[in-house]
C-alpha atoms as a PDB file:
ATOM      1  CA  UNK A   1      20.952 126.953  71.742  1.00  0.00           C
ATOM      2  CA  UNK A   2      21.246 126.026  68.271  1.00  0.00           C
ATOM      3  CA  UNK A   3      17.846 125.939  66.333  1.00  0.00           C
ATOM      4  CA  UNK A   4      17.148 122.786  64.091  1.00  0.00           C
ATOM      5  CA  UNK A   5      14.655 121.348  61.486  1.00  0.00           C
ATOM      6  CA  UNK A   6      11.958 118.722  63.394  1.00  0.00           C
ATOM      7  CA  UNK A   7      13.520 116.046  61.309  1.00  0.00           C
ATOM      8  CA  UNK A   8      17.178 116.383  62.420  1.00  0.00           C
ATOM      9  CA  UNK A   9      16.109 115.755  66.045  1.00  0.00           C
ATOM     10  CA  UNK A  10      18.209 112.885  67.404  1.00  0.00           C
ATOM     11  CA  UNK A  11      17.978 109.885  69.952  1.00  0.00           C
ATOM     12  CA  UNK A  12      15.098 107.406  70.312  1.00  0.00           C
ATOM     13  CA  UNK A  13      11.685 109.221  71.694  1.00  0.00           C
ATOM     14  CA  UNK A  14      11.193 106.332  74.120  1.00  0.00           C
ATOM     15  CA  UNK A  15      14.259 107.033  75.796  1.00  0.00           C
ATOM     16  CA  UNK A  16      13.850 110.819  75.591  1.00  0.00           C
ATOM     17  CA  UNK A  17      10.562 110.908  76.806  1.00  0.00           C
ATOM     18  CA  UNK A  18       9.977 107.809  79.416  1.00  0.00           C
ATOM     19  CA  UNK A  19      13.432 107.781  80.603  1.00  0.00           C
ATOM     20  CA  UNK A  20      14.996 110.680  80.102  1.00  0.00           C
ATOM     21  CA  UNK A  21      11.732 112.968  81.041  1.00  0.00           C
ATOM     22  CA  UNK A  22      10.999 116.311  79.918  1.00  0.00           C
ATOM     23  CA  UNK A  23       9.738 119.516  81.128  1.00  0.00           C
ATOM     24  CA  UNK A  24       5.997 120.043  79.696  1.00  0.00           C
ATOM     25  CA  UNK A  25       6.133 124.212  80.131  1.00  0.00           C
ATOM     26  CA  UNK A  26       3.735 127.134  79.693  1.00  0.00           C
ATOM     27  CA  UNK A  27       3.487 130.979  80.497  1.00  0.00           C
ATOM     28  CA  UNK A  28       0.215 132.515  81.535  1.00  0.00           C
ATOM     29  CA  UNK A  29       0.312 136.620  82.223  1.00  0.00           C
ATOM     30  CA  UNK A  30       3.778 136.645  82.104  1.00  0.00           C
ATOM     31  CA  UNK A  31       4.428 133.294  84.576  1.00  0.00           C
ATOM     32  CA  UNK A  32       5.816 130.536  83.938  1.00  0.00           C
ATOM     33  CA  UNK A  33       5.027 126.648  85.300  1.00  0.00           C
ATOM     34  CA  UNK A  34       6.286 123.727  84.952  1.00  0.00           C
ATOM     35  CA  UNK A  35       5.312 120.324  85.600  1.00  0.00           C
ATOM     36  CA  UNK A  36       7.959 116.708  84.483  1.00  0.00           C
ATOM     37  CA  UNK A  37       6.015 114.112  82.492  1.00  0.00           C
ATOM     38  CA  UNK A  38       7.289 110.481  81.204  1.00  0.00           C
ATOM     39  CA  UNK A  39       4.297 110.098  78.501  1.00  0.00           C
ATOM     40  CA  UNK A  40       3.968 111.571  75.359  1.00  0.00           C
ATOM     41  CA  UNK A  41       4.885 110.950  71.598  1.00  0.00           C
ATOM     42  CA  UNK A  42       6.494 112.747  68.704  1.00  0.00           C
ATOM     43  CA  UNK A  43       5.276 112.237  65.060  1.00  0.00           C
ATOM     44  CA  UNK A  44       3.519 113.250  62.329  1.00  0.00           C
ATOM     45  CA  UNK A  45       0.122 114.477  61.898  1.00  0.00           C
ATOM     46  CA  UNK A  46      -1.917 116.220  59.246  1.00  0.00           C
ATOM     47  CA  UNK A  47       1.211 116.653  57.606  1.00  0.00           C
ATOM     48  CA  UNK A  48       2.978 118.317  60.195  1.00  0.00           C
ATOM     49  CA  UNK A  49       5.731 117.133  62.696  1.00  0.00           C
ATOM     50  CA  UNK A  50       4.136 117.287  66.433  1.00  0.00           C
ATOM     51  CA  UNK A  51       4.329 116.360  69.697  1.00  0.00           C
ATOM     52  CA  UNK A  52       1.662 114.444  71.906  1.00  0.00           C
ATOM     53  CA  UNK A  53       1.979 115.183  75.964  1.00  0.00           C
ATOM     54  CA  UNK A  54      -0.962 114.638  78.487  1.00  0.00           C
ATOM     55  CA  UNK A  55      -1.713 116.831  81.500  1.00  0.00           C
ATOM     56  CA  UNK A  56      -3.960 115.737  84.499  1.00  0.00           C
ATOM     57  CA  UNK A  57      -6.719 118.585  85.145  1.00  0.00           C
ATOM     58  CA  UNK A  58      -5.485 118.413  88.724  1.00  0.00           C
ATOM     59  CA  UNK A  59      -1.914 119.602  88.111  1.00  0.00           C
ATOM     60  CA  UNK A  60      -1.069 123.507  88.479  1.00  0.00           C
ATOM     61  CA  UNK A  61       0.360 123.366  84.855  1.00  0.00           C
ATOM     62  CA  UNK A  62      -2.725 122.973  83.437  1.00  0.00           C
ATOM     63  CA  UNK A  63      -4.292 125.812  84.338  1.00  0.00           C
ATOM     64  CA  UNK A  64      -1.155 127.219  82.275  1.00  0.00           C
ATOM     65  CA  UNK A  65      -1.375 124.843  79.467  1.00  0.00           C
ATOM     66  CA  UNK A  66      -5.240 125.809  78.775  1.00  0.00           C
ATOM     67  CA  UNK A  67      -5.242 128.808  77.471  1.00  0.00           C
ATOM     68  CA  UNK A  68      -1.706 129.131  75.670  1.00  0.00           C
ATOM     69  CA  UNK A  69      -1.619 129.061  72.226  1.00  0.00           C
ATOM     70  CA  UNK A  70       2.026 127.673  72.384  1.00  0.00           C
ATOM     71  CA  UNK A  71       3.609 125.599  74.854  1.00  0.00           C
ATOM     72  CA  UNK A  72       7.113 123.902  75.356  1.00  0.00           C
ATOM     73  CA  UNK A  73       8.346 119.998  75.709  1.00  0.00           C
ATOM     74  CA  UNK A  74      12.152 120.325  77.526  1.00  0.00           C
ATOM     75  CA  UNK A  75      14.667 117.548  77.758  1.00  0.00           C
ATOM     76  CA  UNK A  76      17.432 118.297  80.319  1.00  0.00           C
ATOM     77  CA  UNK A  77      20.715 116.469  80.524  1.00  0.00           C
ATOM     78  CA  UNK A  78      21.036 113.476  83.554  1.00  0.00           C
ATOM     79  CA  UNK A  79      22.836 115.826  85.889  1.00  0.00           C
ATOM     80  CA  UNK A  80      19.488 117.506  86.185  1.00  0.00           C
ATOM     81  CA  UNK A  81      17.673 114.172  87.190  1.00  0.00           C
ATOM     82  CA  UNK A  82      16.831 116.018  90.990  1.00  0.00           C
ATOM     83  CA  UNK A  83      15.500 119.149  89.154  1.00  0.00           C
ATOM     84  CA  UNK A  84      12.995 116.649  87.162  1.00  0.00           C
ATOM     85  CA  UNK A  85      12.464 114.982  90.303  1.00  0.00           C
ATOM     86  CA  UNK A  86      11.429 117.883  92.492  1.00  0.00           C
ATOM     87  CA  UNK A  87       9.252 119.418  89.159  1.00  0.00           C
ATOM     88  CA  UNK A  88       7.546 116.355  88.937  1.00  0.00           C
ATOM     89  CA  UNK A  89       6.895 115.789  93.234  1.00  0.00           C
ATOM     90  CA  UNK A  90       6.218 120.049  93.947  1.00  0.00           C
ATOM     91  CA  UNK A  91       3.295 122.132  92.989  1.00  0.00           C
ATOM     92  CA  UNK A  92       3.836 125.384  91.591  1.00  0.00           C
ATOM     93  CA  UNK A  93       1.030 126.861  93.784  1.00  0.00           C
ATOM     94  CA  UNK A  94       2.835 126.888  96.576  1.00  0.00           C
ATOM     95  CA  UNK A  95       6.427 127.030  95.926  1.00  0.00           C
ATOM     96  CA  UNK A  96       8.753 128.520  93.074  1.00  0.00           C
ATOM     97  CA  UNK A  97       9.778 124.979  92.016  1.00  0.00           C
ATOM     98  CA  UNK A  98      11.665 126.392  89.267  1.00  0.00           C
ATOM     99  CA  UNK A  99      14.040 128.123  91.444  1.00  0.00           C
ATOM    100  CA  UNK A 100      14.187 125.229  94.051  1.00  0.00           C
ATOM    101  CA  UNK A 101      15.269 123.088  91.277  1.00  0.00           C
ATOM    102  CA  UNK A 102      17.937 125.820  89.689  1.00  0.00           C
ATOM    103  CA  UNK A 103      16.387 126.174  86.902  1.00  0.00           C
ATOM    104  CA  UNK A 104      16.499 129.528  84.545  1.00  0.00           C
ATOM    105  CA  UNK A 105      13.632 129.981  82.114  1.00  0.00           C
ATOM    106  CA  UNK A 106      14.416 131.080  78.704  1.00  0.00           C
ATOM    107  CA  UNK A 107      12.062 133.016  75.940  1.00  0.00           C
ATOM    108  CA  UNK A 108      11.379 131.344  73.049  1.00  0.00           C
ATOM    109  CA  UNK A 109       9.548 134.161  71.872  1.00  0.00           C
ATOM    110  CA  UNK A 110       5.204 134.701  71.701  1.00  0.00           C
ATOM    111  CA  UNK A 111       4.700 133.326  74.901  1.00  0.00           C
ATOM    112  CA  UNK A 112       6.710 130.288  74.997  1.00  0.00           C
ATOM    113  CA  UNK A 113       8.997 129.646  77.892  1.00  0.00           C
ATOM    114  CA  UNK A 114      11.895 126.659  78.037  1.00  0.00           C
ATOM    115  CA  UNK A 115      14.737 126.266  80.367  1.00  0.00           C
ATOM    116  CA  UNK A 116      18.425 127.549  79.363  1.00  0.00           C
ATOM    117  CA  UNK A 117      19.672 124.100  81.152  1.00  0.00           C
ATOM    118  CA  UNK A 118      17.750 122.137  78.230  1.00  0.00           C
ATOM    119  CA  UNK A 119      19.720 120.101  75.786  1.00  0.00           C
ATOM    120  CA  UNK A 120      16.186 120.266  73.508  1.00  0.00           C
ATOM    121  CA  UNK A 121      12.866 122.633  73.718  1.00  0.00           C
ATOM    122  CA  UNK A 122      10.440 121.661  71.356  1.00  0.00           C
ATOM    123  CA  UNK A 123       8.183 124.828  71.016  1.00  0.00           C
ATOM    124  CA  UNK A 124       4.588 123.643  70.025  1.00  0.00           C
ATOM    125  CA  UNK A 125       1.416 125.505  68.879  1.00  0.00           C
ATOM    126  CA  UNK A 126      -1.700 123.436  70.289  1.00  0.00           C
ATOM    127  CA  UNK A 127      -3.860 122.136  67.191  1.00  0.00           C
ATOM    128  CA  UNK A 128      -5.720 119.574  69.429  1.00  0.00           C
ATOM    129  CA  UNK A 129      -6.701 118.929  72.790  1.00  0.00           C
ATOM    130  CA  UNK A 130      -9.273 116.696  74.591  1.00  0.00           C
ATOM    131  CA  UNK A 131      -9.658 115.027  77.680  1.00  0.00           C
ATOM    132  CA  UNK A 132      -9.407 110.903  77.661  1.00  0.00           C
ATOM    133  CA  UNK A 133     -12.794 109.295  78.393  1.00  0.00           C
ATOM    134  CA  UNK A 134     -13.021 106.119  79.929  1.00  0.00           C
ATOM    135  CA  UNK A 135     -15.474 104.456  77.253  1.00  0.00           C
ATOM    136  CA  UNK A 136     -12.959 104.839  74.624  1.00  0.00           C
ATOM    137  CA  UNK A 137     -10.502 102.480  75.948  1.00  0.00           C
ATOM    138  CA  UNK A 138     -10.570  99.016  74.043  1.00  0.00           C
ATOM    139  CA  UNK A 139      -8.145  97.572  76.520  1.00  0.00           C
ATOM    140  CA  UNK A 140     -10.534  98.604  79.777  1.00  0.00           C
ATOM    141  CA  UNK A 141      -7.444  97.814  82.246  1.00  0.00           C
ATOM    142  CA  UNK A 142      -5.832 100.734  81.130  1.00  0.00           C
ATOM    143  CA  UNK A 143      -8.210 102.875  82.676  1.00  0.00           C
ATOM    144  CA  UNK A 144      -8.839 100.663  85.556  1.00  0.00           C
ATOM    145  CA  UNK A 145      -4.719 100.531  86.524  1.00  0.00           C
ATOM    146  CA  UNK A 146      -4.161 104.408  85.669  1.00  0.00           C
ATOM    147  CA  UNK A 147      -7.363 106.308  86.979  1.00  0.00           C
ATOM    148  CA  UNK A 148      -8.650 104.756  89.780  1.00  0.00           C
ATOM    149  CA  UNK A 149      -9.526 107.888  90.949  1.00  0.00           C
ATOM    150  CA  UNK A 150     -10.972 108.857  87.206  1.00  0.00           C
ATOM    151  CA  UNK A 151      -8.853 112.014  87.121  1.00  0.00           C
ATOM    152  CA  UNK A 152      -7.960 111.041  83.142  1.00  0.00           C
ATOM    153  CA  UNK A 153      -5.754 113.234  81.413  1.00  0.00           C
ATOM    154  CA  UNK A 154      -6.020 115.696  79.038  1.00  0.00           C
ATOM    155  CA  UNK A 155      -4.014 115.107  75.657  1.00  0.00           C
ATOM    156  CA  UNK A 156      -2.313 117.902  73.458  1.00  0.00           C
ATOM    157  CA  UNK A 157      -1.236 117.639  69.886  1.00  0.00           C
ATOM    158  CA  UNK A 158       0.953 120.658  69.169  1.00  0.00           C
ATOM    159  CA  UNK A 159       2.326 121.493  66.016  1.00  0.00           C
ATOM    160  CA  UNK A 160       6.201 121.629  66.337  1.00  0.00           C
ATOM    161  CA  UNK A 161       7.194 125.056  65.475  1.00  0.00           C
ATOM    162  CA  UNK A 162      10.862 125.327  66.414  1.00  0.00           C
ATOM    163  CA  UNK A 163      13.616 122.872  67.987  1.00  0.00           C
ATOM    164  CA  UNK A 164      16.751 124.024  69.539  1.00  0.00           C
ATOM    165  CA  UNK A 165      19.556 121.982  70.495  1.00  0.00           C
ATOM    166  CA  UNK A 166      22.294 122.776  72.626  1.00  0.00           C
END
């Protein structure tokens, strides 16, 4: 993989993220987990380029995502539509989902693991986190159509550090 500036990152974010998919990804004493996501963002904030994903407190990958200083967003190419399927539908607690879905993690050095299969790992540093809260929504049918069980997710800005593109 070829490393590239934020800024040169190509293809529209909407498509990337809530079509394409990606691979939110983080290592905790030297494991790795992995969990497919559809909602997120990419931007700027306090004057830095970052990335927005959102993890139920529920899902295995949080537990990974918590404490790590750096995380990963991964986009893999269509051919790898089953391996997004079966990350997204199979807990990491009780199978090696990465290996069911022939998938080979890759260091991105400090703690951050991607996947070699990627066509683009965004390596973030958290700057932000915080759980959604119900009160804050100004369109209330949000909450009502998304968290009927009130299990809201919890959103990370990370700082994007390094992008590399196959």
């Amino acid at each position: 993989m070829t490393k590239i500036r934020p800024q040169d990152i190509t293809g529209s974010v909407f498509e990337r993220i809530g079509t394409q998919w990606m691979l939110i990804t983080a290592e905790k004493e030297g494991k790795v987990n992995t969990m497919t996501a559809s909602w997120g963002g990419l931007g700027v904030m306090w004057n830095s380029p970052v990335a927005i994903c959102a993890v139920r407190p529920q899902r295995y990958t949080f537990e990974f995502i918590e404490p790590a200083d750096l995380y990963t967003l991964s986009f893999l190419p269509e051919q790898y539509r089953d391996a997004l399927n079966l990350c997204g539908a199979k807990s990491g607690r009780d199978t090696d989902k990465i290996a069911a879905a022939g998938l080979h993690t890759q260091d991105f050095g400090s703690g951050a693991a991607g996947f070699k299969e990627a066509e683009l790992t965004l390596v973030c540093r958290k700057l932000f986190s915080q759980f959604i809260k119900e009160e804050n929504f100004a369109a209330p049918e949000i909450a009502t159509k998304f968290y009927p069980g009130k299990d809201f997710h919890k959103l990370y800005i990370g700082e994007i550090t390094d992008v590399y593109g196959a």
